[in-house]
C-alpha atoms as a PDB file:
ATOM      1  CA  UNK A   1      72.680 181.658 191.894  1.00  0.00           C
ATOM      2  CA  UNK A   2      69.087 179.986 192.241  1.00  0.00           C
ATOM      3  CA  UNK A   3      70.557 176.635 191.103  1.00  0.00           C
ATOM      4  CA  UNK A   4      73.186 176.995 193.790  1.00  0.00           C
ATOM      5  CA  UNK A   5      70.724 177.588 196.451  1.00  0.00           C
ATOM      6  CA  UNK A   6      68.587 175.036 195.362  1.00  0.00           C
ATOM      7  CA  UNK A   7      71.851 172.388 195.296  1.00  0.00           C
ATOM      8  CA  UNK A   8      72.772 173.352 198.834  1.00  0.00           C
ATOM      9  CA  UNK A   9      69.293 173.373 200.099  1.00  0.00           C
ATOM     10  CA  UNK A  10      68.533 169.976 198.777  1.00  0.00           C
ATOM     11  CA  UNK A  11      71.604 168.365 199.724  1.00  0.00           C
ATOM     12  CA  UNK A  12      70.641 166.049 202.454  1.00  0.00           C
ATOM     13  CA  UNK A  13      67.325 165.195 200.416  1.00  0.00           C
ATOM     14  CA  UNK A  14      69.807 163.930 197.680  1.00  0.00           C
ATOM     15  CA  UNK A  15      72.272 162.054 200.309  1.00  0.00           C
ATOM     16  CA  UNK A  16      69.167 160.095 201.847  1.00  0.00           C
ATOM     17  CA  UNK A  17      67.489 159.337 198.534  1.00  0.00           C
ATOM     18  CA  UNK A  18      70.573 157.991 196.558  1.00  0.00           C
ATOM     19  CA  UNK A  19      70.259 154.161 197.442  1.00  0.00           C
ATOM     20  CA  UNK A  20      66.466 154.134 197.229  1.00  0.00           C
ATOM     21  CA  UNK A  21      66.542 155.933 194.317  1.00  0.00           C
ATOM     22  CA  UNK A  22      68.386 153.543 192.863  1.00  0.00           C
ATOM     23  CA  UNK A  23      66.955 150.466 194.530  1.00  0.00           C
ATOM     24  CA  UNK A  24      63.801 151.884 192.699  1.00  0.00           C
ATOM     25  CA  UNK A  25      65.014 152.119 189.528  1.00  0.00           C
ATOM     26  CA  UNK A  26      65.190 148.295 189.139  1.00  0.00           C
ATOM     27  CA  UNK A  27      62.084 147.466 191.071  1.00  0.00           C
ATOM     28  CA  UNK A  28      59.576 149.598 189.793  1.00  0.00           C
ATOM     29  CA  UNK A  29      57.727 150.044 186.366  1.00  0.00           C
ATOM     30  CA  UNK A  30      57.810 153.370 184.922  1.00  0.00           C
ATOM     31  CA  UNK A  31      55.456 152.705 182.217  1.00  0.00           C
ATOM     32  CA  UNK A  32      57.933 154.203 179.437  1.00  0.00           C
ATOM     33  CA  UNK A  33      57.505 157.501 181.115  1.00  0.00           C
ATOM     34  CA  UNK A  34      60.703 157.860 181.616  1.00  0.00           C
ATOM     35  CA  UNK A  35      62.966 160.731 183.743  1.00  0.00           C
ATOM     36  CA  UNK A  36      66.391 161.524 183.792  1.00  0.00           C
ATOM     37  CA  UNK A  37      68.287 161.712 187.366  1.00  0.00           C
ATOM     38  CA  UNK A  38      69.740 165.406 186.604  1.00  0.00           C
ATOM     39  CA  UNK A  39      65.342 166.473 185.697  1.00  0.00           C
ATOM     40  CA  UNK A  40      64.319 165.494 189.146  1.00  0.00           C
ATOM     41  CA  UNK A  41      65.030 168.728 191.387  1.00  0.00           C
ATOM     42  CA  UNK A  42      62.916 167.049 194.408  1.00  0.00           C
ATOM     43  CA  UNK A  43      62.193 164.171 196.321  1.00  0.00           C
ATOM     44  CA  UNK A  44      59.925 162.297 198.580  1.00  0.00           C
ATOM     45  CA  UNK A  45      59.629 164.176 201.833  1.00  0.00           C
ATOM     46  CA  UNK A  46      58.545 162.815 205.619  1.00  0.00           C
ATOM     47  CA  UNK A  47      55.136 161.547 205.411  1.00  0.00           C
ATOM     48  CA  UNK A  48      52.864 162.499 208.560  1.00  0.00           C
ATOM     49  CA  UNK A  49      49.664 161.697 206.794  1.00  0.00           C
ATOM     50  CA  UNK A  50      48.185 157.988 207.947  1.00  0.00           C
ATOM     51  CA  UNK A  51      48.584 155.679 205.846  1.00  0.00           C
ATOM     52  CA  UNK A  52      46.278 152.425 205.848  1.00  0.00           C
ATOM     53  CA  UNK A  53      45.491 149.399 204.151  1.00  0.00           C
ATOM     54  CA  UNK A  54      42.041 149.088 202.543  1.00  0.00           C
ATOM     55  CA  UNK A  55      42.303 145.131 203.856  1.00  0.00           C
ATOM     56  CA  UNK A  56      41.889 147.094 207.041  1.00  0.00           C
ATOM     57  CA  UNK A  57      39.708 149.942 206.467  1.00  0.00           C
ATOM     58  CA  UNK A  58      36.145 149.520 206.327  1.00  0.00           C
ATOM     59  CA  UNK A  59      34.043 152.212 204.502  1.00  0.00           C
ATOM     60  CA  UNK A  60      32.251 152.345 208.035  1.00  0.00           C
ATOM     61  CA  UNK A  61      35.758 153.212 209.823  1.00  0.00           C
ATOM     62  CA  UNK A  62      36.120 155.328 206.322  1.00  0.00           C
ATOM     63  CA  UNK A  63      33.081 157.724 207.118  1.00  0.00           C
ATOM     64  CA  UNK A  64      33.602 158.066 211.241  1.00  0.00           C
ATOM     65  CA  UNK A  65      37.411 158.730 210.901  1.00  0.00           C
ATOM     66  CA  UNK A  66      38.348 159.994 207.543  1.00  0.00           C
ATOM     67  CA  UNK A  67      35.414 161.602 205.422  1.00  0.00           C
ATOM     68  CA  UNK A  68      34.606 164.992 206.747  1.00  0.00           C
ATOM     69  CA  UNK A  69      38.000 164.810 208.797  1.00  0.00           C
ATOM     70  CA  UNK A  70      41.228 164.016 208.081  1.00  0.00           C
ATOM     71  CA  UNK A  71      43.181 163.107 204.754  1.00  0.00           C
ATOM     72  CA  UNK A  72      44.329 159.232 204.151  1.00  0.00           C
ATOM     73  CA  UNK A  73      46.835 157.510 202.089  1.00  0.00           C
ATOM     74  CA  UNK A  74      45.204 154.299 200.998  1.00  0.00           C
ATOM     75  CA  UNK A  75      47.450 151.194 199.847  1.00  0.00           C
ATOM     76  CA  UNK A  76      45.859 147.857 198.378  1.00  0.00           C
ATOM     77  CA  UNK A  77      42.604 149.541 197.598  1.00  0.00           C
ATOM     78  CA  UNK A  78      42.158 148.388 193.899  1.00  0.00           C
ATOM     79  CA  UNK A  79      43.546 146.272 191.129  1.00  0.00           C
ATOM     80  CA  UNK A  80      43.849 148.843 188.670  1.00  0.00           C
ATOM     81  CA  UNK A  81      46.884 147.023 186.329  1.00  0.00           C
ATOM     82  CA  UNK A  82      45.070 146.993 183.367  1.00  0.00           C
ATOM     83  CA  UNK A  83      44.520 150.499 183.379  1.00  0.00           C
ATOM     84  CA  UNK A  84      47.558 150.905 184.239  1.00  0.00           C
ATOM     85  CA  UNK A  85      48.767 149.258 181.067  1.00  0.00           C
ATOM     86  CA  UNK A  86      46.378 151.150 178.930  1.00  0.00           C
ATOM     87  CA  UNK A  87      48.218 154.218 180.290  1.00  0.00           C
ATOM     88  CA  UNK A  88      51.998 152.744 179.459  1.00  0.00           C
ATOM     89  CA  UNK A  89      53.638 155.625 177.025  1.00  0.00           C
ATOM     90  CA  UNK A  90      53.473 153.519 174.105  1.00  0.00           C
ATOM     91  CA  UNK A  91      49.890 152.665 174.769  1.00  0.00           C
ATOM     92  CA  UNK A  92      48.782 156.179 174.998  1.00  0.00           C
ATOM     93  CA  UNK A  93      50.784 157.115 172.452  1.00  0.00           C
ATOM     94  CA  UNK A  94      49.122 154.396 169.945  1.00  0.00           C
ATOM     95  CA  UNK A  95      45.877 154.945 170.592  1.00  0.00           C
ATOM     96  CA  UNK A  96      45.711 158.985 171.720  1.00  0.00           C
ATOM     97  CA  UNK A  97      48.675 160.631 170.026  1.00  0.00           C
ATOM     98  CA  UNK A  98      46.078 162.754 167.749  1.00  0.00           C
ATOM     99  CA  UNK A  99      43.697 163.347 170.322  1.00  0.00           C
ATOM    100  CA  UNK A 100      43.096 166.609 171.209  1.00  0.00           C
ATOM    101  CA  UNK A 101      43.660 167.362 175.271  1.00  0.00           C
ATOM    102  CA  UNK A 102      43.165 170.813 176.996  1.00  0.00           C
ATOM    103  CA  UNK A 103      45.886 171.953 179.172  1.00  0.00           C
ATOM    104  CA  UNK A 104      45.776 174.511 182.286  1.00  0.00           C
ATOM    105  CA  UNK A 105      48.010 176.835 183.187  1.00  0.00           C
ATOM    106  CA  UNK A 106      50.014 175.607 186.633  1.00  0.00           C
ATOM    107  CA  UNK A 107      48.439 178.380 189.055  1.00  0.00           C
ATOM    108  CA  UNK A 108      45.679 178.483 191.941  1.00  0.00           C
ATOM    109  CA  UNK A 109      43.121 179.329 189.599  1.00  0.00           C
ATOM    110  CA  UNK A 110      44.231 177.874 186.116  1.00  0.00           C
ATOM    111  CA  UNK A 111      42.911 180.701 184.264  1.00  0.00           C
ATOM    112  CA  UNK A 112      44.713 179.766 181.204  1.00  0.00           C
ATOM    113  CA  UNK A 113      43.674 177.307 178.815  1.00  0.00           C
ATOM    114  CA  UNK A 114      45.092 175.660 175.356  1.00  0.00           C
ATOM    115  CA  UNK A 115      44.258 172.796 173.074  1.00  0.00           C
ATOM    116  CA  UNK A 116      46.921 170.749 171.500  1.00  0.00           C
ATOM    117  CA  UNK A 117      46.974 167.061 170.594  1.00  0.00           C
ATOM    118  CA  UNK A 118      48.377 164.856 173.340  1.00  0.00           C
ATOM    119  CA  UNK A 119      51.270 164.157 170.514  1.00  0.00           C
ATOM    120  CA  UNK A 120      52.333 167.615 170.656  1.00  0.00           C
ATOM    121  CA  UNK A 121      52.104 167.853 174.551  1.00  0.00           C
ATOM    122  CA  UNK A 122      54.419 164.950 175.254  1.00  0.00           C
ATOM    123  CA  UNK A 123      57.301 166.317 172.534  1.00  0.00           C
ATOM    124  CA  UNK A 124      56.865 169.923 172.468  1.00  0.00           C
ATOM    125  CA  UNK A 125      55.255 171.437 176.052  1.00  0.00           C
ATOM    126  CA  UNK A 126      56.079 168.526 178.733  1.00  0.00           C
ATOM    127  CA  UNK A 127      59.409 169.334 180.359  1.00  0.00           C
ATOM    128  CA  UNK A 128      60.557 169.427 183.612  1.00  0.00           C
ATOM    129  CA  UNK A 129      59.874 172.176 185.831  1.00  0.00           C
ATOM    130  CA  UNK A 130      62.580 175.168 185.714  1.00  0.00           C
ATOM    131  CA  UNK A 131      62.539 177.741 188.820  1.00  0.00           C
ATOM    132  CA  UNK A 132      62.881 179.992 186.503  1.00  0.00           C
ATOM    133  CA  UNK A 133      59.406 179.447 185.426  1.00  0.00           C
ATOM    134  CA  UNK A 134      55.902 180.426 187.250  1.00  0.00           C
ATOM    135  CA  UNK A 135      53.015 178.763 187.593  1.00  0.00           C
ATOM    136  CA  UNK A 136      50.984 180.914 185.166  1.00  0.00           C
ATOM    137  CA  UNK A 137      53.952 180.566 182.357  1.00  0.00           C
ATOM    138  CA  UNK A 138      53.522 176.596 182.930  1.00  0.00           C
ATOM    139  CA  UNK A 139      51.290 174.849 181.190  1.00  0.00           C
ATOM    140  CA  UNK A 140      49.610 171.001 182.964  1.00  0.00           C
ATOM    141  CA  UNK A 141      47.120 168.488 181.334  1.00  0.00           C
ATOM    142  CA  UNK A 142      45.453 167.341 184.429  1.00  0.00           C
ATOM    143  CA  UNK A 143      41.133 167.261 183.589  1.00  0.00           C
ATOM    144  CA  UNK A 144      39.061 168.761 181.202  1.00  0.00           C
ATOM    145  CA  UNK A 145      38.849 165.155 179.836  1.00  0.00           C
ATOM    146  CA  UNK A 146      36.411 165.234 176.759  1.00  0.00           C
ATOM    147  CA  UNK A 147      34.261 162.431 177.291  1.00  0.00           C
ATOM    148  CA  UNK A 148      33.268 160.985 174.139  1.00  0.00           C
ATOM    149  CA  UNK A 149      37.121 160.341 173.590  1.00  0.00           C
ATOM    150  CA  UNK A 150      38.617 159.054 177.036  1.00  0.00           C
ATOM    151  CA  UNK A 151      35.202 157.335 177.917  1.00  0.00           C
ATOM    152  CA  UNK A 152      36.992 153.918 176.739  1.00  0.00           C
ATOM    153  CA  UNK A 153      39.612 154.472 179.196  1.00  0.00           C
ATOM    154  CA  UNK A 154      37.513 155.623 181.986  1.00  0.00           C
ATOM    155  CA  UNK A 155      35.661 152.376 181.528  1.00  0.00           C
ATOM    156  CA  UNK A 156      38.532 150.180 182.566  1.00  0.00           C
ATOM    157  CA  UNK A 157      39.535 152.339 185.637  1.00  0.00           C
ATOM    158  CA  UNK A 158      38.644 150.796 188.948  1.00  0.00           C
ATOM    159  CA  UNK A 159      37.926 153.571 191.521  1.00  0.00           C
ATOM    160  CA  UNK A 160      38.045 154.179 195.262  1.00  0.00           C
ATOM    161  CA  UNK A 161      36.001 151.603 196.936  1.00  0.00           C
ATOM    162  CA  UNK A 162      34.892 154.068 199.272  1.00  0.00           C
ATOM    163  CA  UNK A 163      32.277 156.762 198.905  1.00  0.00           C
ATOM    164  CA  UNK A 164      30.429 159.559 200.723  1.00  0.00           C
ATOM    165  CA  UNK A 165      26.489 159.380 201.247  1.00  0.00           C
ATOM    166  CA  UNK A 166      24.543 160.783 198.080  1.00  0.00           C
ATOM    167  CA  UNK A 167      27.289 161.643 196.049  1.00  0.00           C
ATOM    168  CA  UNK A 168      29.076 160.817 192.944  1.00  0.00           C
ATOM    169  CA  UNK A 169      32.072 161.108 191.307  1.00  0.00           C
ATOM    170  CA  UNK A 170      33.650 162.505 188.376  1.00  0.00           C
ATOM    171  CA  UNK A 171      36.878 161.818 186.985  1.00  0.00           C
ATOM    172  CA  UNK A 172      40.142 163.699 186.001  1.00  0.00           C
ATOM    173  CA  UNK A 173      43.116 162.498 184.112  1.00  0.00           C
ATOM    174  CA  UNK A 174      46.533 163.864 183.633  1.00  0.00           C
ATOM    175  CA  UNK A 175      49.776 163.723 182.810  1.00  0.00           C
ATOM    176  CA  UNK A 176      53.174 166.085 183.775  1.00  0.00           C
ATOM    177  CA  UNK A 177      56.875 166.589 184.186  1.00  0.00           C
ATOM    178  CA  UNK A 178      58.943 166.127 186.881  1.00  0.00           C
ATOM    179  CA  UNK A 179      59.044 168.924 188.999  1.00  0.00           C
ATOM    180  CA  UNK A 180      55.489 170.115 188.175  1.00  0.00           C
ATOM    181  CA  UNK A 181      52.635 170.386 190.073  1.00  0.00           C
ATOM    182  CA  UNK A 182      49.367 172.639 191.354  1.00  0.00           C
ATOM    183  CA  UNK A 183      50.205 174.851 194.077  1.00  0.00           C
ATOM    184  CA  UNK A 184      47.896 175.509 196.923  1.00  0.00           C
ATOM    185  CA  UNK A 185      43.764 175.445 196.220  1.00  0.00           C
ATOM    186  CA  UNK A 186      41.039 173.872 197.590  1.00  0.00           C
ATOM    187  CA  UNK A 187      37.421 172.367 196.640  1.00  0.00           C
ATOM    188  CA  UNK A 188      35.469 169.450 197.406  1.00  0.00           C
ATOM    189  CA  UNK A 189      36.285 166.233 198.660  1.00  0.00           C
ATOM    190  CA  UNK A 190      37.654 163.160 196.202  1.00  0.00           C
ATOM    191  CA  UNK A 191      40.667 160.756 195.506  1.00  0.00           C
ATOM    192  CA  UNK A 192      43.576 161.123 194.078  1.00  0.00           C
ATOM    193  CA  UNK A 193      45.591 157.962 192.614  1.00  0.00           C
ATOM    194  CA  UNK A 194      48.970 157.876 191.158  1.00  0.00           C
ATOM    195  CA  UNK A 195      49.341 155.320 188.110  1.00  0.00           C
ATOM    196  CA  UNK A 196      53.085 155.864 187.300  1.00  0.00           C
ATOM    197  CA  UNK A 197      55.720 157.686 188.939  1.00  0.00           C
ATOM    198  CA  UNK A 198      55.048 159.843 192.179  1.00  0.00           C
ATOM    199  CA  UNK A 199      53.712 162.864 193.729  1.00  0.00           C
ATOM    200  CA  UNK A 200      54.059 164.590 196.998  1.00  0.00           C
ATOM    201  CA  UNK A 201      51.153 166.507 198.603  1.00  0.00           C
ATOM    202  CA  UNK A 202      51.274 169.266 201.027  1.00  0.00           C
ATOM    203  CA  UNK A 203      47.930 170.030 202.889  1.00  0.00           C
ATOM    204  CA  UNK A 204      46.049 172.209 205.580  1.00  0.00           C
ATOM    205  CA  UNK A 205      42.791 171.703 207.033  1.00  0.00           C
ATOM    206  CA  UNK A 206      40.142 174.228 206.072  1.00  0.00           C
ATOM    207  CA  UNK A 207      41.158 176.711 208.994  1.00  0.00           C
ATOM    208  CA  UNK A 208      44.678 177.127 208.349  1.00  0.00           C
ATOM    209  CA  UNK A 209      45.684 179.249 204.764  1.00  0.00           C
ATOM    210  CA  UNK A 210      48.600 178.528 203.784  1.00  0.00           C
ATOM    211  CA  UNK A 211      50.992 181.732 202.369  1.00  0.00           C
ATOM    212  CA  UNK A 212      51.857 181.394 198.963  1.00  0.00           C
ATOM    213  CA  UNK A 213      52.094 183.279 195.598  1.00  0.00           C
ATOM    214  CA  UNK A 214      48.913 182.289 193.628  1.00  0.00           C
ATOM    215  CA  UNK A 215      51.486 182.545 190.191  1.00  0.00           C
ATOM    216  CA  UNK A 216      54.391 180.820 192.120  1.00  0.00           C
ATOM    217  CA  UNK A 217      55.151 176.967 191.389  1.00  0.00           C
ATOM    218  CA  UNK A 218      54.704 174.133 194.293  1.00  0.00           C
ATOM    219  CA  UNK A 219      58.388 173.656 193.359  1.00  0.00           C
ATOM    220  CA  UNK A 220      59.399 177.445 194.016  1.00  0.00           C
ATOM    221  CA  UNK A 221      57.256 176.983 197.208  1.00  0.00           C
ATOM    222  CA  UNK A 222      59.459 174.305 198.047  1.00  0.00           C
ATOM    223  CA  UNK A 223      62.971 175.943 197.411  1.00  0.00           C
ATOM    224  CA  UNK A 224      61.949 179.638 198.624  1.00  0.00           C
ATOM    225  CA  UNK A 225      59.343 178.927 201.461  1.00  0.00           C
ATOM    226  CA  UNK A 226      58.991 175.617 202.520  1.00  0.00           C
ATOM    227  CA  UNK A 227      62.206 175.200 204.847  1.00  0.00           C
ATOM    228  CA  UNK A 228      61.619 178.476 206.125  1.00  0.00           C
ATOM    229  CA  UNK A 229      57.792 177.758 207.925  1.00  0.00           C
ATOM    230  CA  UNK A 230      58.026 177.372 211.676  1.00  0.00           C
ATOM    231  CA  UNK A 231      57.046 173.491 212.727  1.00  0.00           C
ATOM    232  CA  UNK A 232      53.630 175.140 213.969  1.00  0.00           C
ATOM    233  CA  UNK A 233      53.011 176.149 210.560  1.00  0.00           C
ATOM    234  CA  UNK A 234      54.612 173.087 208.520  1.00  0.00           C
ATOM    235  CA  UNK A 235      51.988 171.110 206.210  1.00  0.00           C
ATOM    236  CA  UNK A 236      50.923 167.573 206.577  1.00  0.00           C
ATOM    237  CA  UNK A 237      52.492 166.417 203.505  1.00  0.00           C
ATOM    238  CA  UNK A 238      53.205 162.495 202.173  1.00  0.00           C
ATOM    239  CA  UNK A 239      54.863 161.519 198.914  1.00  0.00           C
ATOM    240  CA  UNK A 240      52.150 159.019 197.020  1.00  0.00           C
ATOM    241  CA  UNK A 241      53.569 156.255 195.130  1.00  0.00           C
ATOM    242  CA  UNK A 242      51.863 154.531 192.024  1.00  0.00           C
ATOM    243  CA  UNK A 243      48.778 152.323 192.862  1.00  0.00           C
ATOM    244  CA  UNK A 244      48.042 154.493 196.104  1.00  0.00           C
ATOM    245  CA  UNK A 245      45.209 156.387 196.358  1.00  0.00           C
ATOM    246  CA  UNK A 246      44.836 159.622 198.725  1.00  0.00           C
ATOM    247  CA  UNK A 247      41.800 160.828 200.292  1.00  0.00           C
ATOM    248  CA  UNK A 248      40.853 164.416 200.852  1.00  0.00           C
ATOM    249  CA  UNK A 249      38.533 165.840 202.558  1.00  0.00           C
ATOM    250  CA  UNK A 250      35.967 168.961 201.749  1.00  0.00           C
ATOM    251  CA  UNK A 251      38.138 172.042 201.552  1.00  0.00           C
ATOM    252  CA  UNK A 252      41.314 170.502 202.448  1.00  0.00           C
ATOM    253  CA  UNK A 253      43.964 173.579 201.197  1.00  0.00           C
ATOM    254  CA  UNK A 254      46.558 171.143 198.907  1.00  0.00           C
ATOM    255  CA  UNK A 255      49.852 171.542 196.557  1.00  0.00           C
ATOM    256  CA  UNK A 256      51.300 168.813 194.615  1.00  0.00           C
ATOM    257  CA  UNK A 257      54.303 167.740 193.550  1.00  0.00           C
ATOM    258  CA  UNK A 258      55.659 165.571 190.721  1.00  0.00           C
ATOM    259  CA  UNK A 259      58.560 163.920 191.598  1.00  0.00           C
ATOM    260  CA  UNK A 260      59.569 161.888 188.575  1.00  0.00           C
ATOM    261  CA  UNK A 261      57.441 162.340 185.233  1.00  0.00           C
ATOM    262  CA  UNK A 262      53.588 160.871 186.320  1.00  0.00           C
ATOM    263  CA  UNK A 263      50.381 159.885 185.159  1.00  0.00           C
ATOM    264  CA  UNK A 264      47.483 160.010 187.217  1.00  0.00           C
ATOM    265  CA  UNK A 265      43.680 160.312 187.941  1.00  0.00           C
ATOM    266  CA  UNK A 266      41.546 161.741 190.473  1.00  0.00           C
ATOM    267  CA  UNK A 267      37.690 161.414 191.870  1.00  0.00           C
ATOM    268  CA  UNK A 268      36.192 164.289 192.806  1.00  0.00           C
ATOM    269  CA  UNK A 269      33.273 163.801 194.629  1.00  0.00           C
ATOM    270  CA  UNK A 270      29.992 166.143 194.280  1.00  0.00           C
END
């Protein structure tokens, strides 16, 4: 019953995404992180966010417009394509496969925690989201980066040429399924930047809580609750493709979304 509601509800998502889904598939780079058509349960949605071109965006137009404001998609920001070819599958997989990562549980407050070599994530835990699964059940490797052992990667990452006075930032790295994602949380201002594959964020200003099961997936969200929400009450929401960077701001409520299997890495400012 669920996967016939969720056919008929995502219907004319699958009609309009057939041809650029498959115009995609031969123009873009997946990194060896491969995912199957029948995994990916969601696509790209409208994007209302602005986007902008860092050619065109100046960090003082960054700090009157954006900073303590409003989100931003950012394209052309960096040159990041030697990370990204540190962080191809087989790359990874070469140099990390023994490594030991720590994974969170998929919730609003990612109580749970486990430790399990990045080898064993990517064969045994990864998989693509199932509604039948919550958010506390699933289990995410996005931060808790030890140091000592990603520092090397880190290194070679170009970040955000924009900043906020008298802070720094911090970095967190991950990897997930198609389908996955962190449902709706908030905390202080940063960047996130999509290496390979996509993601789709939902977000509210500061003022506005969103209504949502703490436990429940940004995927159930999506099915049960999304197409339901008057327009009033409808997020600002843009899909972020790899090399593009999103900005936001201090206490921004957000959800993500993978839409094919990604790898990515945010700045969180403090």
């Amino acid at each position: 019953m669920r996967l016939f509601y969720l056919s008929i509800l995502l219907i004319p998502l699958r009609l309009r995404s057939i041809l650029t889904e498959e115009n995609r598939k031969a123009e873009i780079d997946d990194g060896g992180w491969f995912t199957e058509e029948k995994d990916k349960l969601a696509f790209p949605g409208p994007c209302d966010i602005e986007v902008r071109d860092a050619a065109g965006l100046t960090q003082e137009e960054f700090l009157q417009r954006y900073a303590f404001d409003a989100p931003v998609v950012i394209r052309g920001a960096t040159d990041n394509k030697i990370f990204q070819n540190e962080c191809r599958k087989d790359a990874m997989m070469k140099k990390y496969a023994t490594k030991t990562i720590r994974l969170s549980s998929a919730n609003t407050h990612s109580y749970r925690k486990a430790d399990v070599t990045l080898d064993y994530y990517v064969t045994q835990v990864m998989k693509p989201q199932s509604l039948d699964t919550w958010g506390n059940e699933t289990f995410y490797w996005f931060g808790d980066n030890n140091i000592t052992e990603w520092q090397a990667l880190f290194d070679i990452y170009r970040p955000p040429p924009y900043f906020l006075p008298g802070m720094t930032g911090a970095y967190s790295f991950g990897l997930a399924g198609a389908g996955t994602g962190v449902p709706f949380h908030f905390h202080g201002p940063g960047f996130g930047e999509v290496v390979f594959g996509r993601k789709r964020w939902f977000m509210y200003p500061p003022h506005k809580t969103p209504h949502f099961h703490p436990n429940q997936t940004t995927l159930h969200w999506l099915v049960k609750d999304y197409q339901e929400l008057h327009p009033l009450d409808k997020p600002l929401e843009c899909t972020i493709n790899q090399g593009e960077i999103i900005y936001f701001p201090d206490r921004w409520w957000h959800g993500t979304l993978n839409i094919d299997t990604s790898v990515f890495i945010s700045t969180f400012l403090g």
